[in-house]
Protein backbone atom coordinates (compact mmCIF):
# COMPACT_ATOMS: atom_id res chain seq x y z
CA UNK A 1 -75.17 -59.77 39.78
CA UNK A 2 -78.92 -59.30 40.72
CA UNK A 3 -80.16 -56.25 40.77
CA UNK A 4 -83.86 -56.03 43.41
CA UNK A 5 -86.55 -53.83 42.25
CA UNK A 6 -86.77 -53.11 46.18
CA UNK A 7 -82.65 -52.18 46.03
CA UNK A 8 -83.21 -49.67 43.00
CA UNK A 9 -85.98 -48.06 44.36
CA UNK A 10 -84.16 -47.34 47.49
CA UNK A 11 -81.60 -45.47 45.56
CA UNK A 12 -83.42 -43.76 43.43
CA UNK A 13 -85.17 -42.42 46.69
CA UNK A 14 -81.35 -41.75 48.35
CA UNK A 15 -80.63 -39.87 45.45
CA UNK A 16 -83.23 -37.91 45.44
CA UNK A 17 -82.99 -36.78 49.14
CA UNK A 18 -79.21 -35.79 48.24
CA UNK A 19 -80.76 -33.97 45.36
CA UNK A 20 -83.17 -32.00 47.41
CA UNK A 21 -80.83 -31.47 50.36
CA UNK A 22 -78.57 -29.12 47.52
CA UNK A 23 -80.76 -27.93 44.99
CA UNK A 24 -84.50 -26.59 45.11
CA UNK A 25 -87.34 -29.06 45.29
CA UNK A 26 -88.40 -27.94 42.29
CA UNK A 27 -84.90 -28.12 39.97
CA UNK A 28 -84.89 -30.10 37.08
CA UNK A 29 -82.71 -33.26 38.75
CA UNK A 30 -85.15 -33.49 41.86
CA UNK A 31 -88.61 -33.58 40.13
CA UNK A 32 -86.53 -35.89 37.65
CA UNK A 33 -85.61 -38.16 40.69
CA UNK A 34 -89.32 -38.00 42.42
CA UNK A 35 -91.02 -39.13 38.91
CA UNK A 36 -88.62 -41.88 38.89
CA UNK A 37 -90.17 -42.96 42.34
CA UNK A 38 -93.52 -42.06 41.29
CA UNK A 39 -92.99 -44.82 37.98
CA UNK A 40 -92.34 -47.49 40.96
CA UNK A 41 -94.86 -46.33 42.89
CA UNK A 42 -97.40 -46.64 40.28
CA UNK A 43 -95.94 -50.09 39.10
CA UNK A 44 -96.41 -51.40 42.48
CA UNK A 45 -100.23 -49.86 42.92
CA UNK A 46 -101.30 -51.20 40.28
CA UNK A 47 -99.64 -54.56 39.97
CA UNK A 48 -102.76 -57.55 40.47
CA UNK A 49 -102.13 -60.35 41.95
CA UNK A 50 -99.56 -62.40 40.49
CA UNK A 51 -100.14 -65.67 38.38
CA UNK A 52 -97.69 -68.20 36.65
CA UNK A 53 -98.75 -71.27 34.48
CA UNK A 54 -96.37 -73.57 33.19
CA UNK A 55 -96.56 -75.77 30.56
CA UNK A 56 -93.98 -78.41 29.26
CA UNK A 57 -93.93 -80.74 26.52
CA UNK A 58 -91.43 -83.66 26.39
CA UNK A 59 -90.71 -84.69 22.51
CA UNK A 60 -88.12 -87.44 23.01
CA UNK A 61 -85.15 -86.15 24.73
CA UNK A 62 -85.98 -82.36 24.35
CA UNK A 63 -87.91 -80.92 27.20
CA UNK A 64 -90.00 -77.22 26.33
CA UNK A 65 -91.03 -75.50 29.46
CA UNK A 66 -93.32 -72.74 29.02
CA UNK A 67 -93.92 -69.60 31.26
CA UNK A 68 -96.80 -67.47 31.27
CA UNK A 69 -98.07 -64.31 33.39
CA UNK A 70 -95.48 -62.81 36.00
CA UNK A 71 -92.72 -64.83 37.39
CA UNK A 72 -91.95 -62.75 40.66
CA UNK A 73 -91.57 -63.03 44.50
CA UNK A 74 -95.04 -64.46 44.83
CA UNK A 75 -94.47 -67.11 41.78
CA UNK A 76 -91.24 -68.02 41.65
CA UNK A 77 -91.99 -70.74 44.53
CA UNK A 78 -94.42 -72.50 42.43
CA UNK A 79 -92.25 -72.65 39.40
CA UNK A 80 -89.35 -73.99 41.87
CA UNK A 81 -92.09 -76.47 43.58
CA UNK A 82 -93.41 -77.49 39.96
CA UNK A 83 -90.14 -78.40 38.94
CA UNK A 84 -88.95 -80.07 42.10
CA UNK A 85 -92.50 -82.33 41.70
CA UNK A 86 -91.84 -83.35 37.91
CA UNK A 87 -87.99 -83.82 37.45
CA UNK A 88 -87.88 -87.38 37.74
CA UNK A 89 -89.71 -87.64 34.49
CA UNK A 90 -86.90 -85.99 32.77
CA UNK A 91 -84.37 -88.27 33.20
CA UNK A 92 -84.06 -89.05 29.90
CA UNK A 93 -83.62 -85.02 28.39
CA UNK A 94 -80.83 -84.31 26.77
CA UNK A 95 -82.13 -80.66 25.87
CA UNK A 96 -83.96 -78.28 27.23
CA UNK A 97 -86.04 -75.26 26.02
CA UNK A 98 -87.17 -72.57 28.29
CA UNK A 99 -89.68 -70.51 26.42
CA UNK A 100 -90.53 -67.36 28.56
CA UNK A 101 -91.68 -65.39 25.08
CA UNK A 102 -95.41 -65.06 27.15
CA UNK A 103 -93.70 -63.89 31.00
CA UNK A 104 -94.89 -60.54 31.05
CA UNK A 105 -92.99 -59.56 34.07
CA UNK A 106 -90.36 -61.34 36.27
CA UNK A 107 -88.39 -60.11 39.01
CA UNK A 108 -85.08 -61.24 40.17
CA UNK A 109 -86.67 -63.61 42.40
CA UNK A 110 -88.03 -65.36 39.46
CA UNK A 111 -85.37 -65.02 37.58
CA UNK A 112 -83.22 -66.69 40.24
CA UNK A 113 -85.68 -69.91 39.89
CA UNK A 114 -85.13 -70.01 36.83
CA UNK A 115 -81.30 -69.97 36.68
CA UNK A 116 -81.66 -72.55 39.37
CA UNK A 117 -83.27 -74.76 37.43
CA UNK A 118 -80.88 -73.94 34.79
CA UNK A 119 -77.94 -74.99 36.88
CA UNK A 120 -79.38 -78.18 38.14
CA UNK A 121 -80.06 -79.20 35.13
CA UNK A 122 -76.31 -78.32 33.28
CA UNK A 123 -75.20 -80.28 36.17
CA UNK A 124 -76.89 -83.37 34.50
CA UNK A 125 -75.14 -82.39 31.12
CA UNK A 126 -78.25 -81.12 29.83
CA UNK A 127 -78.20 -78.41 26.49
CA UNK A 128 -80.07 -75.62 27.55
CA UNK A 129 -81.72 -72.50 25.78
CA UNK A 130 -83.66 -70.02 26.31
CA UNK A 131 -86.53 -68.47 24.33
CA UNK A 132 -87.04 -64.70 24.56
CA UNK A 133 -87.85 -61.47 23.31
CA UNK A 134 -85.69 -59.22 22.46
CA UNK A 135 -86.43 -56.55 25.08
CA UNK A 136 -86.80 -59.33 28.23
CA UNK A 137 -83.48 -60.44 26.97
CA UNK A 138 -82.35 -56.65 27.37
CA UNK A 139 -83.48 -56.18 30.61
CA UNK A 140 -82.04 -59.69 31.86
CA UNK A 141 -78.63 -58.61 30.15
CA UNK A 142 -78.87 -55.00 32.31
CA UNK A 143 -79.70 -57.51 35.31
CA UNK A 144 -76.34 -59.56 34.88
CA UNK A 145 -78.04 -62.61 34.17
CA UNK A 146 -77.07 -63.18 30.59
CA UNK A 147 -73.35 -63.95 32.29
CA UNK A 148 -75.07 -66.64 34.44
CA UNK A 149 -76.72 -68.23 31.82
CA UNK A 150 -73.81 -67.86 29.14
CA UNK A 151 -71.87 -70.15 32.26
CA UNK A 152 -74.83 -72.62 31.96
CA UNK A 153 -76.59 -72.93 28.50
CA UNK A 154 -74.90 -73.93 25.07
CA UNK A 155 -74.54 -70.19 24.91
CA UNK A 156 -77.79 -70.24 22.58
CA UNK A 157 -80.34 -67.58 23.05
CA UNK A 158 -83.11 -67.63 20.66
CA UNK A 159 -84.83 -64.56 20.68
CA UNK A 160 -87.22 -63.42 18.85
């Protein structure tokens, strides 16, 4: 289960209409709900243009690829594109690392790109792990995701 930034912001706005439509606009649970919206709002105003490098180092048959900057709507088709252009070089992995310790923001568009690429490459038999903070793994757990990668990793998630 995914959960969209663009999904959650739409409820939080539903609720607080039905909030407003039965209390005052200014009780407790409808200025709660409005600076809920006003924390997306802001997030969205002030998000710069997004940026993704990718690094990977091949050390025999284990394969490290690094993400760095935001992984998101805008980025996730150059990750997809980057890996689509370099695969055939990794025919030989047997295990693969994805670091994402220095992605300082990914949304589930990203994150889908990168559970793609996870699945392709389980399909080759390939060990895969992923490298994490604590807190990204948090939020990636609260997204569902840790399910799809427990069905497509060696159930290892090194986080740090």
């Amino acid at each position: 289960m995914f959960i969209s930034l663009s999904e959650t912001f739409q409820r939080k706005r539903d609720e607080m209409f039905e909030s407003a439509k039965n209390t005052p606009l200014t009780s407790k649970i409808t200025v709660n709900h409005s600076q809920q919206l006003d924390h997306f709002i802001n997030h969205f105003q002030s998000k710069r243009h997004s940026e993704i490098y990718i690094a990977e180092m091949l050390d025999n048959q284990t394969l490290t690829v690094k993400l760095k900057g935001q992984l998101d709507i805008n980025t996730s088709s150059n990750l997809t594109n980057y890996i689509d252009q370099n695969k055939h070089q990794w025919l030989n992995v047997e295990k693969l690392y994805i670091d994402i310790l220095d992605l300082h923001f990914f949304d589930t568009s990203g994150i889908k790109s990168i559970v793609s690429f996870m699945e392709e490459m389980k399909t080759k038999s390939i060990s895969i792990s992923l490298i994490t903070t604590k807190r990204a793994f948090e939020i990636l757990d609260l997204m569902g995701v840790t399910e799809v990668f427990d069905d497509c990793n060696d159930k290892t998630f090194h986080t740090i």
